[in-house]
PDB file of N, CA and C in Angstrom:
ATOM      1  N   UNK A   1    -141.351 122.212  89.511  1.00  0.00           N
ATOM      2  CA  UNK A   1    -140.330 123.188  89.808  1.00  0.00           C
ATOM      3  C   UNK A   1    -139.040 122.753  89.123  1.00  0.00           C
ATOM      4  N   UNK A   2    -138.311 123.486  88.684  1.00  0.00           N
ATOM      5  CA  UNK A   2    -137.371 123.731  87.926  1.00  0.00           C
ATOM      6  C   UNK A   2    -136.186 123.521  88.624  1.00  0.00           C
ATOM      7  N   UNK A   3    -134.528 123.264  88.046  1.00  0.00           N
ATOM      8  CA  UNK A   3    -133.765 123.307  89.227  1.00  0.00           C
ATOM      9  C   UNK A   3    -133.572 124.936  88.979  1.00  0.00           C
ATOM     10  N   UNK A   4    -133.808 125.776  87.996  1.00  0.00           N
ATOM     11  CA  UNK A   4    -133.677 127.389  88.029  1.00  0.00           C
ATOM     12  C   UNK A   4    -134.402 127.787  88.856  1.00  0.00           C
ATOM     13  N   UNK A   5    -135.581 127.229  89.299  1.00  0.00           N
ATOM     14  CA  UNK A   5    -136.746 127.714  90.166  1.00  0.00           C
ATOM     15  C   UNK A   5    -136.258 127.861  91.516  1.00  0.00           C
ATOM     16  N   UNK A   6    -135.722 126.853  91.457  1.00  0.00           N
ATOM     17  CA  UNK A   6    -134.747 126.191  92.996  1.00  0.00           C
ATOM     18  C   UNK A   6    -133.701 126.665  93.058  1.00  0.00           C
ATOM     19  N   UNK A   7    -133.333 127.420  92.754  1.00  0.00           N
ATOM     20  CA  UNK A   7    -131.707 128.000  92.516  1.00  0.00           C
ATOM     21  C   UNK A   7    -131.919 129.464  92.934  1.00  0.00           C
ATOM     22  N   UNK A   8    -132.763 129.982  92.707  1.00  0.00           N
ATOM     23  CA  UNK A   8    -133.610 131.406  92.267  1.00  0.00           C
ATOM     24  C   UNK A   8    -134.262 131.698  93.842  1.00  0.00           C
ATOM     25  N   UNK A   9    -135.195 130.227  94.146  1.00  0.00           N
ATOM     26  CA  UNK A   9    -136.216 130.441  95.679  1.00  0.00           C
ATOM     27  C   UNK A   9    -134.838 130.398  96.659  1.00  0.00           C
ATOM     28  N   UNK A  10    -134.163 129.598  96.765  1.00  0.00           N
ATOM     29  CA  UNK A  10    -132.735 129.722  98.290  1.00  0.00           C
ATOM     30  C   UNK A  10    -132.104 130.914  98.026  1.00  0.00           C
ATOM     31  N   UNK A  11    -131.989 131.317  96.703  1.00  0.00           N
ATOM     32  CA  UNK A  11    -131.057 132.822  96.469  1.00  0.00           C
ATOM     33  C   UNK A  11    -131.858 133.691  97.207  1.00  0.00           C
ATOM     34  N   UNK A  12    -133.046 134.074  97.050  1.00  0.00           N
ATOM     35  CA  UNK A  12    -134.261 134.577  97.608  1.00  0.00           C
ATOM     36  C   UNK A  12    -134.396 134.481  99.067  1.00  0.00           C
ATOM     37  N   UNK A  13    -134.257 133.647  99.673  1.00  0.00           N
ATOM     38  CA  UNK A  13    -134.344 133.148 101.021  1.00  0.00           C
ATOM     39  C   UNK A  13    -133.184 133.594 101.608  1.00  0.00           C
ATOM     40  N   UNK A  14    -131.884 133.202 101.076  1.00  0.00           N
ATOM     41  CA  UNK A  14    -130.699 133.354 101.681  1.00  0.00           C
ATOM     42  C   UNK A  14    -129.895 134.510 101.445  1.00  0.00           C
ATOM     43  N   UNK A  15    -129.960 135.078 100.538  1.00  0.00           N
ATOM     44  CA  UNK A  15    -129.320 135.921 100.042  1.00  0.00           C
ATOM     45  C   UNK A  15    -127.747 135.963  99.127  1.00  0.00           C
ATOM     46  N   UNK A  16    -127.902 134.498  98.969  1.00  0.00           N
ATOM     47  CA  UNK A  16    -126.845 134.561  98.123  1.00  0.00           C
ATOM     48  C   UNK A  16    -126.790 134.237  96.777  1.00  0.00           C
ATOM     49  N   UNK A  17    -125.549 134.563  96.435  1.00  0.00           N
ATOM     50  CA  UNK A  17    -125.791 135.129  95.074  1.00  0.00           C
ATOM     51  C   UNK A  17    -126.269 133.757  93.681  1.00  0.00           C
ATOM     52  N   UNK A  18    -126.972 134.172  93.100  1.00  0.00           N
ATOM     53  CA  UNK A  18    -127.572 132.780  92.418  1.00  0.00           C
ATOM     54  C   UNK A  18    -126.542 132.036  91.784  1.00  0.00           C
ATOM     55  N   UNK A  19    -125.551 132.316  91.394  1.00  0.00           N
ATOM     56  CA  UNK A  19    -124.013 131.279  90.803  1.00  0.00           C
ATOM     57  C   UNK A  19    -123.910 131.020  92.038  1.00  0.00           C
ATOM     58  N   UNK A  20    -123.820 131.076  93.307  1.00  0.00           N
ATOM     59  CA  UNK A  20    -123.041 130.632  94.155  1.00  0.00           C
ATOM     60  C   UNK A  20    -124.059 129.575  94.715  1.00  0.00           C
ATOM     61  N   UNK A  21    -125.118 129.519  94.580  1.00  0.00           N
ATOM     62  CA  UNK A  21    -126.548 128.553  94.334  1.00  0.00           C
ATOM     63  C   UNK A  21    -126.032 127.878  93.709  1.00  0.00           C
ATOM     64  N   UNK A  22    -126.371 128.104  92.623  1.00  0.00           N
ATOM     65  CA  UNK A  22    -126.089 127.076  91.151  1.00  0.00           C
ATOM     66  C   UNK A  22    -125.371 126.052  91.302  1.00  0.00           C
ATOM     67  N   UNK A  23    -123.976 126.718  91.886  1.00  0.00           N
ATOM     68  CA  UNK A  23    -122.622 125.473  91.801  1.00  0.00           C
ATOM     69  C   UNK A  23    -123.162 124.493  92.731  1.00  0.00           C
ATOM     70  N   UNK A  24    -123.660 125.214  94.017  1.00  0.00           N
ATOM     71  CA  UNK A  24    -123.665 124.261  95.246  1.00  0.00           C
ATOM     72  C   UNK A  24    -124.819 123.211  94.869  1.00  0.00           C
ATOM     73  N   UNK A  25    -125.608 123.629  93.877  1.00  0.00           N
ATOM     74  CA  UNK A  25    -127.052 122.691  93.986  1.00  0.00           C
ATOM     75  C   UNK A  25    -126.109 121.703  92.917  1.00  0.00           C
ATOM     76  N   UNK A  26    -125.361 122.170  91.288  1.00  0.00           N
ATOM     77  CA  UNK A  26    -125.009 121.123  90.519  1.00  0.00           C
ATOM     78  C   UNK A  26    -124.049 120.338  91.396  1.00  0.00           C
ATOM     79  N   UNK A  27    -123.097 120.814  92.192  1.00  0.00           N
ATOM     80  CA  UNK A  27    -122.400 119.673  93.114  1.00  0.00           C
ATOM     81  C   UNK A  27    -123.298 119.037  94.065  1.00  0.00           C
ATOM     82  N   UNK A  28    -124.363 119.103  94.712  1.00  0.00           N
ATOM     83  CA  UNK A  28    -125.435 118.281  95.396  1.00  0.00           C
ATOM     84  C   UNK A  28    -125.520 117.010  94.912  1.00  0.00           C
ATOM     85  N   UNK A  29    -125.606 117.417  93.186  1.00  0.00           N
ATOM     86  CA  UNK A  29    -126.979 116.331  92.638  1.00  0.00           C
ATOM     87  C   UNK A  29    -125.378 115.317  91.978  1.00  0.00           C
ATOM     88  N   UNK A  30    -124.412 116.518  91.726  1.00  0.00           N
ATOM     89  CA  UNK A  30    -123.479 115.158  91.232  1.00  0.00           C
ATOM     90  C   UNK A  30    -122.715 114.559  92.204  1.00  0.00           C
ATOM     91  N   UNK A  31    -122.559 115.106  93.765  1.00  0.00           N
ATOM     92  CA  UNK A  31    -121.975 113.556  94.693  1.00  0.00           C
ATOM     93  C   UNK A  31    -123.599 112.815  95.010  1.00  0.00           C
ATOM     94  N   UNK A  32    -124.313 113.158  94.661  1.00  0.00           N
ATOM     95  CA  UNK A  32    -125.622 112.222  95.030  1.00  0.00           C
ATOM     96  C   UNK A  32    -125.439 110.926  93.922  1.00  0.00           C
ATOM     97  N   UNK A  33    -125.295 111.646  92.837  1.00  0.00           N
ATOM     98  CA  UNK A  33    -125.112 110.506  91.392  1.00  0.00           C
ATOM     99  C   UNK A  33    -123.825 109.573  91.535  1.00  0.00           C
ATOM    100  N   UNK A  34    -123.077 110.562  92.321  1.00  0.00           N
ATOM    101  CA  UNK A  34    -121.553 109.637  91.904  1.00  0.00           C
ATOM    102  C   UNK A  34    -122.320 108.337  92.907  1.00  0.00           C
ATOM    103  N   UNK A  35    -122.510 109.269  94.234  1.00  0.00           N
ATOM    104  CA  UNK A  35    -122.422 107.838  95.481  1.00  0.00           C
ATOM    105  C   UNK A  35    -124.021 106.826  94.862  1.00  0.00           C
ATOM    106  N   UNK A  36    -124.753 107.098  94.523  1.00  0.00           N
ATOM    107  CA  UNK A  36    -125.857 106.110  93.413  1.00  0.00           C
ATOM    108  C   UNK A  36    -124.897 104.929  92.927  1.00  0.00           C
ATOM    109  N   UNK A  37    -123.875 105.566  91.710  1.00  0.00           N
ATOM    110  CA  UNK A  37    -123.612 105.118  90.616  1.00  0.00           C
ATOM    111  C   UNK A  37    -122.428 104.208  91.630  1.00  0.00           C
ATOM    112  N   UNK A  38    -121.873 104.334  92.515  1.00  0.00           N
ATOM    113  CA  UNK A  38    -120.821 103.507  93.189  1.00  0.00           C
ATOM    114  C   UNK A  38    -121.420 102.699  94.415  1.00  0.00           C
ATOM    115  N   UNK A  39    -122.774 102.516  93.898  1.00  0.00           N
ATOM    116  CA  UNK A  39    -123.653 101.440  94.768  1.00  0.00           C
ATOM    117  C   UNK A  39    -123.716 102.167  96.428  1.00  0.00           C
ATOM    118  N   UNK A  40    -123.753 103.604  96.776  1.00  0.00           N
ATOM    119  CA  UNK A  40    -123.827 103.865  97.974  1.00  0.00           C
ATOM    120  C   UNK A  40    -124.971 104.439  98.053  1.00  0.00           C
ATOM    121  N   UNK A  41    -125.812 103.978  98.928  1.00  0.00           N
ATOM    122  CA  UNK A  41    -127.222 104.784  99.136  1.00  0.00           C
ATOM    123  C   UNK A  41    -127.182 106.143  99.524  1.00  0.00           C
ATOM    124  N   UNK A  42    -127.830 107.022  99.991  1.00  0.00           N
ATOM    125  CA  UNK A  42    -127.340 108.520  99.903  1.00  0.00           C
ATOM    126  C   UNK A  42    -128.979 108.856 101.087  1.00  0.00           C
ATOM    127  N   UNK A  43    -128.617 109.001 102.592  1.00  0.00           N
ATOM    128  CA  UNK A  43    -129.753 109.267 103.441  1.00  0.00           C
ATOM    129  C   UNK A  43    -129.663 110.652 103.802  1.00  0.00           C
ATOM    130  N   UNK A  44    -130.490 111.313 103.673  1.00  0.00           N
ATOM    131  CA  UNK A  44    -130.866 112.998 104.020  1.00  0.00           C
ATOM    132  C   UNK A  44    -132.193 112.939 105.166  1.00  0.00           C
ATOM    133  N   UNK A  45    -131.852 113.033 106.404  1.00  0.00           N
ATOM    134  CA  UNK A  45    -132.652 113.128 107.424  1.00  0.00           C
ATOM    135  C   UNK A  45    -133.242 114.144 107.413  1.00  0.00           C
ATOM    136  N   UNK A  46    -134.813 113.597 107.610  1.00  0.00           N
ATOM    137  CA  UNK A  46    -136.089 114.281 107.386  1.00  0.00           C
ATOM    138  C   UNK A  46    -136.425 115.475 105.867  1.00  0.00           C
ATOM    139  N   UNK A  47    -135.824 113.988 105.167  1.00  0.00           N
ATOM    140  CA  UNK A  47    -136.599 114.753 103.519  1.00  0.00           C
ATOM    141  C   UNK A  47    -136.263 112.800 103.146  1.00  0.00           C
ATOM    142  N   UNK A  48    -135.555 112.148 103.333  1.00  0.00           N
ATOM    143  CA  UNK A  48    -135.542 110.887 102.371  1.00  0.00           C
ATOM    144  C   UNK A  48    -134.412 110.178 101.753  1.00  0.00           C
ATOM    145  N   UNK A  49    -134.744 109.404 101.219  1.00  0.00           N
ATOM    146  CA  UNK A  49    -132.942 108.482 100.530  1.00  0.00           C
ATOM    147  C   UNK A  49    -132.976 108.051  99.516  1.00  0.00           C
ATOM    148  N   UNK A  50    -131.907 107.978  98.934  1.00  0.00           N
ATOM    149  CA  UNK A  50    -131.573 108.079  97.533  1.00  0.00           C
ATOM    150  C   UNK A  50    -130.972 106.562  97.361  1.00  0.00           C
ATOM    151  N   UNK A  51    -132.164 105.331  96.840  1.00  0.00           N
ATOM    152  CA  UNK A  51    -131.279 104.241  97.225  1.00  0.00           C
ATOM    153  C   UNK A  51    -131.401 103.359  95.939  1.00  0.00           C
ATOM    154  N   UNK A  52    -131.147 102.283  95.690  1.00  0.00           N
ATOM    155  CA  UNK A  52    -130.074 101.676  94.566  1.00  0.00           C
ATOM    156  C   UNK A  52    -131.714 100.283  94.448  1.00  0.00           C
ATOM    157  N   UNK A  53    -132.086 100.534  93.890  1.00  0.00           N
ATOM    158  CA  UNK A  53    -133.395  98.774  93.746  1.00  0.00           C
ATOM    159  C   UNK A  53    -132.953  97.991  92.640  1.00  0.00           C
ATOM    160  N   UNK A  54    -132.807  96.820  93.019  1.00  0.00           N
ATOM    161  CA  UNK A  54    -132.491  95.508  91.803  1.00  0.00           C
ATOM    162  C   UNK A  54    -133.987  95.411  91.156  1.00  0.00           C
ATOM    163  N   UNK A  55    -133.827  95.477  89.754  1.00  0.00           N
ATOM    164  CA  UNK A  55    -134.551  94.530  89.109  1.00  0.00           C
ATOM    165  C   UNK A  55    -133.902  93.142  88.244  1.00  0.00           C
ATOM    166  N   UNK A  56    -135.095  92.328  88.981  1.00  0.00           N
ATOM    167  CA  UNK A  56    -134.935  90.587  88.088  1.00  0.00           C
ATOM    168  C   UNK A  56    -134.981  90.584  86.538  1.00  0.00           C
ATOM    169  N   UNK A  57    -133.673  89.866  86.110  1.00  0.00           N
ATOM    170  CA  UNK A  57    -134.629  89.409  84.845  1.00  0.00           C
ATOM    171  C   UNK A  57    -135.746  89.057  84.933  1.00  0.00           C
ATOM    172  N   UNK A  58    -136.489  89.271  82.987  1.00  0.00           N
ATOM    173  CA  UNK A  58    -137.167  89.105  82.888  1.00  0.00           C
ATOM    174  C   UNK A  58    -138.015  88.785  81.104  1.00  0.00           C
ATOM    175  N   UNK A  59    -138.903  88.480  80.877  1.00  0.00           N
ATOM    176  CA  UNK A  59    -139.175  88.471  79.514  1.00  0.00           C
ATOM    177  C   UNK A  59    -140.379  89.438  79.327  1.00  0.00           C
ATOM    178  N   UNK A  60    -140.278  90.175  78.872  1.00  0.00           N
ATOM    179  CA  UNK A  60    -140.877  91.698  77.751  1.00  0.00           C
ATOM    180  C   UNK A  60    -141.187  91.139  76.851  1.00  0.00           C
ATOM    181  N   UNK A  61    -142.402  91.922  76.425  1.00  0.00           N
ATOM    182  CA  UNK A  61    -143.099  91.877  74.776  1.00  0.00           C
ATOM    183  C   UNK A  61    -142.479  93.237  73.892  1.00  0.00           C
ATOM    184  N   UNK A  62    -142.271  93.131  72.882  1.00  0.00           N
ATOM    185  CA  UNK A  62    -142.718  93.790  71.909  1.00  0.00           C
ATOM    186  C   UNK A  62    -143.926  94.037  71.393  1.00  0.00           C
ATOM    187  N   UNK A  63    -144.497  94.985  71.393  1.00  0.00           N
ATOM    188  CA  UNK A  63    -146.195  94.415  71.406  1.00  0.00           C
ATOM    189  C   UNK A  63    -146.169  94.754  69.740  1.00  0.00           C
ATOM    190  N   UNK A  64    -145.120  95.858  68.862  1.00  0.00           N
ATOM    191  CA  UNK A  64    -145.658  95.501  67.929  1.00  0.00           C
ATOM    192  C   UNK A  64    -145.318  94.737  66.936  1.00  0.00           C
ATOM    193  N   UNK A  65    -144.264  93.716  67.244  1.00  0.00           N
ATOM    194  CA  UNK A  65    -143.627  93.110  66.193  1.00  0.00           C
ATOM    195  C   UNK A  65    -144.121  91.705  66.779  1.00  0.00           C
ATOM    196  N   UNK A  66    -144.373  91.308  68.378  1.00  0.00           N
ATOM    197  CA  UNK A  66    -145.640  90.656  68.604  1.00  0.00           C
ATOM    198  C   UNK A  66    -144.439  89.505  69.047  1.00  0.00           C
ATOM    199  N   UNK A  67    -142.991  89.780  69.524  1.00  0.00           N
ATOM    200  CA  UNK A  67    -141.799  88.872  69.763  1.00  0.00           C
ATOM    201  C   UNK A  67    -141.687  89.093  71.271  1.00  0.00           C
ATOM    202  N   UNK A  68    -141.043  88.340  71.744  1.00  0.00           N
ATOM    203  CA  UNK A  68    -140.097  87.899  73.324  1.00  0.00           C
ATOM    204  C   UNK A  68    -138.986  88.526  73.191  1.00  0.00           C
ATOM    205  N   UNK A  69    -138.710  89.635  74.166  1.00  0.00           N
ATOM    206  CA  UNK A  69    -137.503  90.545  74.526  1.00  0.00           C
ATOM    207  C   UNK A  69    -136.891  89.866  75.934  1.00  0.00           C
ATOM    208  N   UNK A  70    -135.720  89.926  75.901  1.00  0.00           N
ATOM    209  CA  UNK A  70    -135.199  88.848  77.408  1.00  0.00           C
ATOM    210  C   UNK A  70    -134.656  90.372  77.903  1.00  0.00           C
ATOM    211  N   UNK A  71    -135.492  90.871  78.859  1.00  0.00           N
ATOM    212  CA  UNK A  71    -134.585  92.039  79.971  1.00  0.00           C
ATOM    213  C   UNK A  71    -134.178  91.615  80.543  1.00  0.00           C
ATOM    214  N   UNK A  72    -132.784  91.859  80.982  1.00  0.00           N
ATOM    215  CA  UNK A  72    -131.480  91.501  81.739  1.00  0.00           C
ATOM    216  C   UNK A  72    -131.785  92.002  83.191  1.00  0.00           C
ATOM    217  N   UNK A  73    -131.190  91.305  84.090  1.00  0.00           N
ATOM    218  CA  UNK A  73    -131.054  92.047  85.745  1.00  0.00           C
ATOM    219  C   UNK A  73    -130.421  93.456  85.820  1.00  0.00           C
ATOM    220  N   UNK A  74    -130.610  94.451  86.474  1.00  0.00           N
ATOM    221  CA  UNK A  74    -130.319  95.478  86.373  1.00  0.00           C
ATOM    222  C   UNK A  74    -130.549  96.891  87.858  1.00  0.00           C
ATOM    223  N   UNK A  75    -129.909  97.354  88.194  1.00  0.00           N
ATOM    224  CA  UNK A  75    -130.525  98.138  89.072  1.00  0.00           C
ATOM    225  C   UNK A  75    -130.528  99.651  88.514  1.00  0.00           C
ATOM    226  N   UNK A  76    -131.401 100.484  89.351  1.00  0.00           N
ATOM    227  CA  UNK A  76    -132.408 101.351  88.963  1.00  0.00           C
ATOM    228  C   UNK A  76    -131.976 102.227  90.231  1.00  0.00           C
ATOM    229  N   UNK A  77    -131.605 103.752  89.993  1.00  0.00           N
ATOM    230  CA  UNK A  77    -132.181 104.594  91.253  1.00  0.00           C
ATOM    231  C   UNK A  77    -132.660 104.734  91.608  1.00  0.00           C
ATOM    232  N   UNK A  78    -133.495 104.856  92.547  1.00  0.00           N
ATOM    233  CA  UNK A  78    -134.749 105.980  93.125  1.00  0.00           C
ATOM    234  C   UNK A  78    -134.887 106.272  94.261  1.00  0.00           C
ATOM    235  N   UNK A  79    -135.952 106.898  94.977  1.00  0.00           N
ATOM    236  CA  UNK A  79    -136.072 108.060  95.934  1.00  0.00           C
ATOM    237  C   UNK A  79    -137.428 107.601  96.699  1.00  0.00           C
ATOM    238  N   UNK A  80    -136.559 107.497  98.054  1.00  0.00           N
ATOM    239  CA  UNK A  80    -137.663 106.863  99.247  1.00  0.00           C
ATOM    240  C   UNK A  80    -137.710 107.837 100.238  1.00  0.00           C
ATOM    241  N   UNK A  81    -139.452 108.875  99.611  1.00  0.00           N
ATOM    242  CA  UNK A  81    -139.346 110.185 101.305  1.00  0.00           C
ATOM    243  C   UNK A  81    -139.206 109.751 102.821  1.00  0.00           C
ATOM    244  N   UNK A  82    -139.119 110.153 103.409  1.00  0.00           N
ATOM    245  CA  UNK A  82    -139.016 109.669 104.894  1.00  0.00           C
ATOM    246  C   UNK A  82    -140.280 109.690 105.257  1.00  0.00           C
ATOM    247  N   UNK A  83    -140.920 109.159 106.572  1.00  0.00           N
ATOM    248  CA  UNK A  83    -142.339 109.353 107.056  1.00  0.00           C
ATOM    249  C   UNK A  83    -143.048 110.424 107.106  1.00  0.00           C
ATOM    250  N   UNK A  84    -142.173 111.639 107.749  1.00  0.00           N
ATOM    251  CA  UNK A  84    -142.633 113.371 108.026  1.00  0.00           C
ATOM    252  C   UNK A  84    -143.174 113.894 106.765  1.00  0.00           C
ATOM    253  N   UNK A  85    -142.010 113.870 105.444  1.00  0.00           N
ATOM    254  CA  UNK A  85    -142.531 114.076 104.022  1.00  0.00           C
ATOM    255  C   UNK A  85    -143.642 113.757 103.895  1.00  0.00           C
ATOM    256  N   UNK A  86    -143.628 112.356 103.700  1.00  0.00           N
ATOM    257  CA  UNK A  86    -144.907 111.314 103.344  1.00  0.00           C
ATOM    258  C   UNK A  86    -146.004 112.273 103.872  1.00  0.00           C
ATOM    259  N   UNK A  87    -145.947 112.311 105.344  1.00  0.00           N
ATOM    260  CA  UNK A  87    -147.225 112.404 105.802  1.00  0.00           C
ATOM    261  C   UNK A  87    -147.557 114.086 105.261  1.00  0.00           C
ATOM    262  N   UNK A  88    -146.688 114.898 105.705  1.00  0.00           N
ATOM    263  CA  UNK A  88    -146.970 116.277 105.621  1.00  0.00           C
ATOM    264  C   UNK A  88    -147.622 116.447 104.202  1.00  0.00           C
ATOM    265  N   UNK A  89    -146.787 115.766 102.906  1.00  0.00           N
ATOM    266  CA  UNK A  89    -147.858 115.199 101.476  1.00  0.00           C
ATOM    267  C   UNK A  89    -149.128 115.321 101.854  1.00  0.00           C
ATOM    268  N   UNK A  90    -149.247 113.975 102.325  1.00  0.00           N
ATOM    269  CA  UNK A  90    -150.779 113.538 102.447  1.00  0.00           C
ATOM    270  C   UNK A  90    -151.672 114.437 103.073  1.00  0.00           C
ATOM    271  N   UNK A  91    -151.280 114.908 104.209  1.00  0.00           N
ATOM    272  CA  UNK A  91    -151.725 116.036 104.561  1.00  0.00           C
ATOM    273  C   UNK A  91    -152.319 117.065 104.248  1.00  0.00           C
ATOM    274  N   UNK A  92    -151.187 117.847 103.278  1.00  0.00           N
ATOM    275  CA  UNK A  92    -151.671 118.882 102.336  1.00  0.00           C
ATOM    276  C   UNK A  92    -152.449 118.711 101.378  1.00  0.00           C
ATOM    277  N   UNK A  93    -152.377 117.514 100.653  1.00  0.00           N
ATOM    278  CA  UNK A  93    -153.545 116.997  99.241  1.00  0.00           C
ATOM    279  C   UNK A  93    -154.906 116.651  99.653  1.00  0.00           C
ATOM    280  N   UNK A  94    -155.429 116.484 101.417  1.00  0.00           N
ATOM    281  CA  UNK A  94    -156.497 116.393 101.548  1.00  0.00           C
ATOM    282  C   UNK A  94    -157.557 118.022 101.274  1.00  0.00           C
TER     283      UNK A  94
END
């Protein structure tokens, strides 16, 4: 799904007008990014959280030049569903 898809299905649902969608979904995703990017985790009860994971250095291959790459420590976004998600998932894919 698309974020047009998603913009389009709540307009649909709600009745409002799809710019007035639009803005509210691109301001969603950019205080979600800002509070990411300023090390604040971001929790949405009963859908999941938007939280900050360290990775260790480390040493990488090049596999084709066949050399040692030194990856630096670094953190990474990502997205942890809550249990209900999870399960209601699993649920449905059986």
């Amino acid at each position: 799904m698309t974020k047009a898809e998603i913009v389009t299905a709540i307009s649909n649902k709600t009745g409002i007008e799809k710019t007035a969608v639009l803005s509210i979904v691109e301001e969603l995703m950019t205080t979600i990014k800002g509070s990411i990017t300023a090390k604040e985790e971001v929790y949405l009860r009963g859908f999941g959280s938007f939280i900050i994971k360290h990775r260790a250095a480390k040493i990488g291959r090049n596999i084709s030049k066949g050399t040692a790459v030194n990856v630096p420590a670094h953190d990474i976004p990502a997205f942890k569903p809550c249990k209900e998600f999870m399960n209601e998932v699993k649920n449905k894919t059986k």
